[in-house]
C-alpha atoms as a PDB file:
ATOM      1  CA  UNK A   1     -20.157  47.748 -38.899  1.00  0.00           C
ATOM      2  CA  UNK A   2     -20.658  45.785 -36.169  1.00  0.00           C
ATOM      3  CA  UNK A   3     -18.116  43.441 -34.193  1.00  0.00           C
ATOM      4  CA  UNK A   4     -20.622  41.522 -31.832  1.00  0.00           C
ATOM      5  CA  UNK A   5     -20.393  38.306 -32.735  1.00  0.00           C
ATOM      6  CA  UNK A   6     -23.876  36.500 -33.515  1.00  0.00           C
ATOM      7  CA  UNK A   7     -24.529  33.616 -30.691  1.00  0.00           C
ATOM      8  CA  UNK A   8     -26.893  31.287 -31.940  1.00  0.00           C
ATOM      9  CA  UNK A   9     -29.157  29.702 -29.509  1.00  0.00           C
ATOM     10  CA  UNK A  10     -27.571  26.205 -28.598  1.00  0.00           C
ATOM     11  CA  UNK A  11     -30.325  23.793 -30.297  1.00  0.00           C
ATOM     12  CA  UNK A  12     -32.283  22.003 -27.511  1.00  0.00           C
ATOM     13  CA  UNK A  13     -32.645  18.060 -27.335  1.00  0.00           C
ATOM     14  CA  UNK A  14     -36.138  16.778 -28.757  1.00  0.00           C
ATOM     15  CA  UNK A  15     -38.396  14.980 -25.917  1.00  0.00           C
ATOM     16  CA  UNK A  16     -37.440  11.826 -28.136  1.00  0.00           C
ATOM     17  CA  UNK A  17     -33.762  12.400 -27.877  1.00  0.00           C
ATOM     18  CA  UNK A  18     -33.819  12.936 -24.413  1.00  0.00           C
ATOM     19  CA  UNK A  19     -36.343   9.407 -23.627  1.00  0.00           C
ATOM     20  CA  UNK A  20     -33.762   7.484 -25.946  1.00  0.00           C
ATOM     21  CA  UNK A  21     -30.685   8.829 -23.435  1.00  0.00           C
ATOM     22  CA  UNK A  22     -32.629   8.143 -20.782  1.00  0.00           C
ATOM     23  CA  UNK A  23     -33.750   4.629 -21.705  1.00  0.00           C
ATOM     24  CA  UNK A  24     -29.902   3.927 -22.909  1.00  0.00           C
ATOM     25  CA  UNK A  25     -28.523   5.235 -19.431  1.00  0.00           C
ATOM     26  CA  UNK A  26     -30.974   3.177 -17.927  1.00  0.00           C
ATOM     27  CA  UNK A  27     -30.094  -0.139 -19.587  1.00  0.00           C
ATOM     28  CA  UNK A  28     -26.631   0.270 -18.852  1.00  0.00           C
ATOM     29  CA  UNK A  29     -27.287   1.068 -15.374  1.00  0.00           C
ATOM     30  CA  UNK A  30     -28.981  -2.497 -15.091  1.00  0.00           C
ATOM     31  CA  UNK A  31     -26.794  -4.536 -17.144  1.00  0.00           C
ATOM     32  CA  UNK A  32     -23.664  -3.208 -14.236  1.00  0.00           C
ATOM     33  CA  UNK A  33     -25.754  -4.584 -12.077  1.00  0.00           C
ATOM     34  CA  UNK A  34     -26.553  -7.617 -13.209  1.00  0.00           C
ATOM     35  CA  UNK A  35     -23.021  -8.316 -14.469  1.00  0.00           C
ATOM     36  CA  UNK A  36     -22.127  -7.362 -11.075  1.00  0.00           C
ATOM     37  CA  UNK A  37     -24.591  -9.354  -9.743  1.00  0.00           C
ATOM     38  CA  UNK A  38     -25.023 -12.460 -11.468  1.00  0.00           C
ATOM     39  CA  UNK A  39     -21.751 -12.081 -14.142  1.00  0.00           C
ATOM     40  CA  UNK A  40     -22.673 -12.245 -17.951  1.00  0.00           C
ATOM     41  CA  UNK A  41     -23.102 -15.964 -18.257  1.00  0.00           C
ATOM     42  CA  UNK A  42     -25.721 -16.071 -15.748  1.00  0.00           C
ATOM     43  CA  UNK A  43     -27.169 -12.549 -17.201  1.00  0.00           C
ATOM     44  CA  UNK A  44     -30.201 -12.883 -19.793  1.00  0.00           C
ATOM     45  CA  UNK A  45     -31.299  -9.560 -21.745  1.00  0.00           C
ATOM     46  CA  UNK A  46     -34.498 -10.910 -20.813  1.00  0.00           C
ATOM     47  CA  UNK A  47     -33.707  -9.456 -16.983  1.00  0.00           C
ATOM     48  CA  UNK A  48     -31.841  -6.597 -18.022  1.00  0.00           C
ATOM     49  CA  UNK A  49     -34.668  -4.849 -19.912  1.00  0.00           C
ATOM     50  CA  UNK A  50     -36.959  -5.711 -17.592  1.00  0.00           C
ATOM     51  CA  UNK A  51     -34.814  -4.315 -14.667  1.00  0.00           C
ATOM     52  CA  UNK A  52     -34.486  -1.137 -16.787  1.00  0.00           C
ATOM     53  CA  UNK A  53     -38.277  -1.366 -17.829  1.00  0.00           C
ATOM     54  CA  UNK A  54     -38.070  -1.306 -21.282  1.00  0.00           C
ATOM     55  CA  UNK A  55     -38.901  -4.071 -23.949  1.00  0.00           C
ATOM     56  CA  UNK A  56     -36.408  -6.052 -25.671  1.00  0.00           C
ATOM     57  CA  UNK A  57     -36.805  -4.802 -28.815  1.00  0.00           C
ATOM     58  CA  UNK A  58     -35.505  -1.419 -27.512  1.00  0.00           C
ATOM     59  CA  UNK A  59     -32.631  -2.973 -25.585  1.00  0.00           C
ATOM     60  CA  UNK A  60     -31.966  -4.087 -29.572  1.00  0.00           C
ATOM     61  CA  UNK A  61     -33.025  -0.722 -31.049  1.00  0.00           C
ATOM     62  CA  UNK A  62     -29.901   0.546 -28.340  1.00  0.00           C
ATOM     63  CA  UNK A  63     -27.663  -2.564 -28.703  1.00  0.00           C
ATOM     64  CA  UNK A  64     -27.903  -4.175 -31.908  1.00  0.00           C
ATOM     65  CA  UNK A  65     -24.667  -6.310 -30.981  1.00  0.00           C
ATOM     66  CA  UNK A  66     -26.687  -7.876 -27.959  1.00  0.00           C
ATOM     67  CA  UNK A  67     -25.288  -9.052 -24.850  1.00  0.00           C
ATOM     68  CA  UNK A  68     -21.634  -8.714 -25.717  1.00  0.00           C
ATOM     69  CA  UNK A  69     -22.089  -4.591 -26.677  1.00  0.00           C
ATOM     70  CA  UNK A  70     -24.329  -3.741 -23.678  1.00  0.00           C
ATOM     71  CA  UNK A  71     -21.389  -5.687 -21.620  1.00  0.00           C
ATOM     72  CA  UNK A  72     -18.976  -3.164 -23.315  1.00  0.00           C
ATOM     73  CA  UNK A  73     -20.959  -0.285 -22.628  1.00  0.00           C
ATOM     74  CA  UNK A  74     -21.195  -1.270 -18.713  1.00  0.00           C
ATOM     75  CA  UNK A  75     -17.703  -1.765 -18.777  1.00  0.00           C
ATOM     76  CA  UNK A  76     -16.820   1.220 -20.562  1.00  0.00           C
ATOM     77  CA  UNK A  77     -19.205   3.346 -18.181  1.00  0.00           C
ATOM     78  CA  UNK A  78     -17.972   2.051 -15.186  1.00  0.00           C
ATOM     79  CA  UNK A  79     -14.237   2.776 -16.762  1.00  0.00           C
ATOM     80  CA  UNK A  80     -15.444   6.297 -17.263  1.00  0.00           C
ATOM     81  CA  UNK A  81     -16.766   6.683 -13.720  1.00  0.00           C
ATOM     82  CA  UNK A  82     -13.380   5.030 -12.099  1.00  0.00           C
ATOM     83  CA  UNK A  83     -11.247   8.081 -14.406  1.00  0.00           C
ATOM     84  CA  UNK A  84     -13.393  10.577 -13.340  1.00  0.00           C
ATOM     85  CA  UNK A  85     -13.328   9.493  -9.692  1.00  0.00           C
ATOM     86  CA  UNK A  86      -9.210   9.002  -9.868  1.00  0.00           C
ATOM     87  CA  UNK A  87      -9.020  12.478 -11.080  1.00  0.00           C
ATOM     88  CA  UNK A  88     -10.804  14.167  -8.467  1.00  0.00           C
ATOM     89  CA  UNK A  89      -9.047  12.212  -5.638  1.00  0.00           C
ATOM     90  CA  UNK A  90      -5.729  13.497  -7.081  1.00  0.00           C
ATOM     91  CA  UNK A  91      -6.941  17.041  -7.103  1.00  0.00           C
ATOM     92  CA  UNK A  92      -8.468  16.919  -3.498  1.00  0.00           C
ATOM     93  CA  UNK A  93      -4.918  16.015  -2.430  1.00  0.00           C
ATOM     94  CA  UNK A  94      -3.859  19.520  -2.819  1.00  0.00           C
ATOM     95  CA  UNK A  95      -0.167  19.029  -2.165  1.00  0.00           C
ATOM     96  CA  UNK A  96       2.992  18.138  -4.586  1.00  0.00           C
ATOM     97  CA  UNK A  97       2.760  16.135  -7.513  1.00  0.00           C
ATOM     98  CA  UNK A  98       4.182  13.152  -5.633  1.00  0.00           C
ATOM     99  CA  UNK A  99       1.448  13.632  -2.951  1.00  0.00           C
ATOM    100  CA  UNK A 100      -1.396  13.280  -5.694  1.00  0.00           C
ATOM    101  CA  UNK A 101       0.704  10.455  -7.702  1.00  0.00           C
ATOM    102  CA  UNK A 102       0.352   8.475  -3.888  1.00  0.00           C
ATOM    103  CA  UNK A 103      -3.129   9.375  -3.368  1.00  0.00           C
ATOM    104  CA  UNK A 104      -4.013   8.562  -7.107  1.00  0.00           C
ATOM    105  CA  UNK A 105      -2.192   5.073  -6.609  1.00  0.00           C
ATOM    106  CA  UNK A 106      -4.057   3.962  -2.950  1.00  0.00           C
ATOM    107  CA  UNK A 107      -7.438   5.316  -4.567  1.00  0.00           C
ATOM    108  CA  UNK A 108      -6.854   3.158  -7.181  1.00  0.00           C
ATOM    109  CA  UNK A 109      -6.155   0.238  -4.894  1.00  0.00           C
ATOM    110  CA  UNK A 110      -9.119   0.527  -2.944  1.00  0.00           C
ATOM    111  CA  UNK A 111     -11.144   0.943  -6.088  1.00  0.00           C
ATOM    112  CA  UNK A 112     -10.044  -2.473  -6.895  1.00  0.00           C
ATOM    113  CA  UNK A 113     -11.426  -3.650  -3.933  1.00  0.00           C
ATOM    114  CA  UNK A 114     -15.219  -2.755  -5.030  1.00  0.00           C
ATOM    115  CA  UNK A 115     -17.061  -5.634  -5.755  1.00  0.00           C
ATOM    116  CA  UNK A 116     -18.573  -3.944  -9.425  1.00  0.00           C
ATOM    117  CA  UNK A 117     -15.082  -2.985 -10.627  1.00  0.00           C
ATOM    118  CA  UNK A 118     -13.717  -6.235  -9.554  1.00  0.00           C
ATOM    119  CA  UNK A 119     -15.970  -8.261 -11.167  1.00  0.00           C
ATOM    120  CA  UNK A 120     -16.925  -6.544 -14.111  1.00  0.00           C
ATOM    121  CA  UNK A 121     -13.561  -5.094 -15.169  1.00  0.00           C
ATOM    122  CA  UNK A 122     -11.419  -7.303 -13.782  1.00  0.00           C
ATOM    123  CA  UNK A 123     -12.740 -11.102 -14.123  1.00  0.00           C
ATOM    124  CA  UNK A 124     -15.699 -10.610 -16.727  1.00  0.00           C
ATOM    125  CA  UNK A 125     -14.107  -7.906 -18.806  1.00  0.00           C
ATOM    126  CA  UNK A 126     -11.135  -9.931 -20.645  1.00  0.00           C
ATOM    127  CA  UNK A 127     -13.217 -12.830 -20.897  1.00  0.00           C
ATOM    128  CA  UNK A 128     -16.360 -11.744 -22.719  1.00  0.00           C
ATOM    129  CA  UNK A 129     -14.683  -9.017 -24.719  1.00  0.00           C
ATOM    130  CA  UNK A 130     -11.198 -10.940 -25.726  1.00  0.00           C
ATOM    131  CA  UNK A 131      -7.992 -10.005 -23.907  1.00  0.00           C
ATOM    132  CA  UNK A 132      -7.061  -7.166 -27.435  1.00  0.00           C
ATOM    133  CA  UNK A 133     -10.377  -5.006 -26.894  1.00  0.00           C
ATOM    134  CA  UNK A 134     -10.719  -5.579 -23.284  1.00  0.00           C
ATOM    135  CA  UNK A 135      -6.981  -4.392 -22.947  1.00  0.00           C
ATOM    136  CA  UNK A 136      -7.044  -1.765 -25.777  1.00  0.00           C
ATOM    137  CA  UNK A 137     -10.428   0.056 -23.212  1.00  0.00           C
ATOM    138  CA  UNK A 138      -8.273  -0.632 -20.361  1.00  0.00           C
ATOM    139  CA  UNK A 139      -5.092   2.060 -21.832  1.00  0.00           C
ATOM    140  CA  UNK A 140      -7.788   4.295 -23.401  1.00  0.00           C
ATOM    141  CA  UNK A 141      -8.655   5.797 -19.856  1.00  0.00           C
ATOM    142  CA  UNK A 142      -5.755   4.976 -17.493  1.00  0.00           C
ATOM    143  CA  UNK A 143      -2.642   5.446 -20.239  1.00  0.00           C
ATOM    144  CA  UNK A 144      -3.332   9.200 -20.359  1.00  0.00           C
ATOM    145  CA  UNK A 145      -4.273   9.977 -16.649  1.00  0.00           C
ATOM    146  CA  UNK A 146      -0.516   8.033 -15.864  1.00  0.00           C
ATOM    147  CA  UNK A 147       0.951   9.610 -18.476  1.00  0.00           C
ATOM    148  CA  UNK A 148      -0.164  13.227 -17.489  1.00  0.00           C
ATOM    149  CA  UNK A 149       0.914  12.458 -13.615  1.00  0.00           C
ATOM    150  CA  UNK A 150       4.057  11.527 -14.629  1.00  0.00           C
ATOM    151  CA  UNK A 151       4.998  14.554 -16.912  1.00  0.00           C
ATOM    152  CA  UNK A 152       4.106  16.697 -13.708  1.00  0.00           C
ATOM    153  CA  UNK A 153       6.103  14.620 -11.568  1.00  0.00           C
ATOM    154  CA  UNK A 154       9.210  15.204 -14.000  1.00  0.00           C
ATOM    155  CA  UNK A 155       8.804  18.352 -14.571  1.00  0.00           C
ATOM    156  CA  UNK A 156       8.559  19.316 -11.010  1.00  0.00           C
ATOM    157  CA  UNK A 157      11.856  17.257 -10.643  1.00  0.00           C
ATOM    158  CA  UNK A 158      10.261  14.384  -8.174  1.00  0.00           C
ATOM    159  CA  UNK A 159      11.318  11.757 -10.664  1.00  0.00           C
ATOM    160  CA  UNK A 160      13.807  11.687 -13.402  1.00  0.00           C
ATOM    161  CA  UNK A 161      13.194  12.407 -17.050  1.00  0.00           C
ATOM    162  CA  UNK A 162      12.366   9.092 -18.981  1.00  0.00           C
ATOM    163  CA  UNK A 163      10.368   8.550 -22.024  1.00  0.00           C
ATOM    164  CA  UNK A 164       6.811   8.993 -20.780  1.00  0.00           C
ATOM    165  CA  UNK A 165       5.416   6.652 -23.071  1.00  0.00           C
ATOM    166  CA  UNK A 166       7.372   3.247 -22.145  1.00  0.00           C
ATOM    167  CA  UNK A 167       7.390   4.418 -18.489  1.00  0.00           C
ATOM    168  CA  UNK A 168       3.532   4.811 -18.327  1.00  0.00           C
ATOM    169  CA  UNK A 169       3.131   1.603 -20.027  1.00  0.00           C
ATOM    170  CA  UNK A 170       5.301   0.343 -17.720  1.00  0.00           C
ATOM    171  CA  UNK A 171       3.280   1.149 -14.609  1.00  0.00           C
ATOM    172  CA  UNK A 172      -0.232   0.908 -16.032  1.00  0.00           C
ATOM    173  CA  UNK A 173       1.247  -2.837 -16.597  1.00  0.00           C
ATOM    174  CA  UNK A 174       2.058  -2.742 -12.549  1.00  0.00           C
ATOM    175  CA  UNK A 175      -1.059  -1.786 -11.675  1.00  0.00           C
ATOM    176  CA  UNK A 176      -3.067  -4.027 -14.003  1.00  0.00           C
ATOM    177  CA  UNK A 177      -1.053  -6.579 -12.327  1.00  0.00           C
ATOM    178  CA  UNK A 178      -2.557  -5.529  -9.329  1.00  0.00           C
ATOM    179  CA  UNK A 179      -6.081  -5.497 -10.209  1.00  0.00           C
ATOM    180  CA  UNK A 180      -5.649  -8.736 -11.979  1.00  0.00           C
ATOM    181  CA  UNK A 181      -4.298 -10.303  -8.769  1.00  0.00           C
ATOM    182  CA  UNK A 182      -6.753  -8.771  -6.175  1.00  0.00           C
ATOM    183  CA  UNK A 183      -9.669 -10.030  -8.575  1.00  0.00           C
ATOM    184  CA  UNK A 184      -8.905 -13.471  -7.743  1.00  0.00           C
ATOM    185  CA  UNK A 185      -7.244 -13.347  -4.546  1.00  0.00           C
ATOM    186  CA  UNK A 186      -9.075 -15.146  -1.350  1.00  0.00           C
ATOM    187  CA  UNK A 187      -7.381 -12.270   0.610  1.00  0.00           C
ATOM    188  CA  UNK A 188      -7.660  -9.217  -1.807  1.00  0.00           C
ATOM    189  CA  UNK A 189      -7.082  -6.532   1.127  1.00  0.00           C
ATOM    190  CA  UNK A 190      -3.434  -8.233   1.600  1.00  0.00           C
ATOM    191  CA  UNK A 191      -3.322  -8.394  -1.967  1.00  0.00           C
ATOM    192  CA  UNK A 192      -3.525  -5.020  -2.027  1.00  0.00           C
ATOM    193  CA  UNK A 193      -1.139  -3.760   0.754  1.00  0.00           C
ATOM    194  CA  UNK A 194       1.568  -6.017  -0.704  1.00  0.00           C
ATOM    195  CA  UNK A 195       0.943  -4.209  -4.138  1.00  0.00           C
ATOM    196  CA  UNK A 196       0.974  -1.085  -2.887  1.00  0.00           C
ATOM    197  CA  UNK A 197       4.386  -1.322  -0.944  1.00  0.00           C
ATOM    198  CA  UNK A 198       5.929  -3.142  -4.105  1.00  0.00           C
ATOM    199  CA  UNK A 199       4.426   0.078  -6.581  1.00  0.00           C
ATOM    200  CA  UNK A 200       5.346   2.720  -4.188  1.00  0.00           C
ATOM    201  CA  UNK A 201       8.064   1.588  -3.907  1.00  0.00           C
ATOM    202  CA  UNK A 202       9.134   1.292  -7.505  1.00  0.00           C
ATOM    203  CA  UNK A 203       7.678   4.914  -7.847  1.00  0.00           C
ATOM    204  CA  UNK A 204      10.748   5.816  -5.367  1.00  0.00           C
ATOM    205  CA  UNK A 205      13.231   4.476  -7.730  1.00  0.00           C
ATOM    206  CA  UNK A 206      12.798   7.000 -10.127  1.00  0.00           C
ATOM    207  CA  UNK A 207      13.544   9.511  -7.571  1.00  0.00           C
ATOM    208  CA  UNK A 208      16.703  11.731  -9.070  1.00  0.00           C
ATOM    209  CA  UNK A 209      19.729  10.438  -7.696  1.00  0.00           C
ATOM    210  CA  UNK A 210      21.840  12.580  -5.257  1.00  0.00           C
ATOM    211  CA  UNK A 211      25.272  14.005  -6.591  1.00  0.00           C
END
């Protein structure tokens, strides 16, 4: 008897399944745009499907919620693209966990900075979608990526052993604080260096304390 396992061919997407991606990814792209752009009062679907070149009725077909759930779906893409991003800065860092922990915290900084994130996330993002959902997107991605960083951080003995959960929590609230401020600062870049000293520097209080 035979102990090859049977592969079965991985079931390619229909030339209608892929258009329907396609014209979804598209929409999306726009509406960041626009939002970016213009910000969602001043945003019609009107221009988004016609930036994206589609009719309205298939911006509805996509987004039956309207305005409101293509706004999520920007925010929730560029959320997605920020993680991804964050991630691969920490890994290019290539040293300790507390090197990738810094580089992770000044990428996410300058992130801030960019005028799509900052407008869209930032000042549109609690407004339009109510300060529960907007903030319940918000832990989805970063929650985690903290979380993980600071398990490697204990466990390589850089910072003392504290519940994780309260202690991520805690600094995903520090650097909310952060975004939130830069957002609608008139000087975001010294926003951002004061922020970083203050976080770094609260990082380095969980440093294990010398016998």
């Amino acid at each position: 008897m035979s102990t090859t396992k049977s592969r079965r061919p991985m079931a390619r997407r229909s030339r209608r399944e892929e258009y329907s991606e396609t014209t979804r990814a598209a929409l999306v792209t726009s509406a960041i745009e626009m939002f970016a752009e213009r910000g969602y009062a001043e945003t019609s679907l009107d221009a988004i499907a016609s930036a994206a070149r589609v009719t309205k009725g298939a911006l509805y077909h996509h987004f039956p919620g309207g305005k409101k759930a293509l706004f999520t779906a920007a925010f929730d893409e560029i959320e997605r693209q920020v993680h991804e991003r964050l991630l691969k800065m920490a890994a290019a860092e290539g040293g300790s966990p507390w090197d990738s922990a810094r580089a992770g915290l000044r990428g996410f900084l300058d992130i801030c900075l960019e005028p799509v994130y900052r407008r869209v996330v930032w000042q549109e993002g609690p407004h339009v979608m109510g300060f529960g959902p907007w903030w319940e997107c918000e832990e989805r991605y970063s929650l985690g990526m903290i979380a993980a960083m600071l398990g490697k951080l204990m466990d390589a003995g850089q910072i003392e052993r504290l519940p994780i959960d309260p202690l991520a929590r805690t600094l995903s609230g520090a650097l909310a604080g952060a975004a939130t401020a830069m957002s609608i600062a008139s000087d975001p870049q010294r926003v951002r260096a004061e922020f970083e000293q203050v976080i770094a520097r609260l990082l380095e209080g969980l440093r294990p304390r010398m016998p």
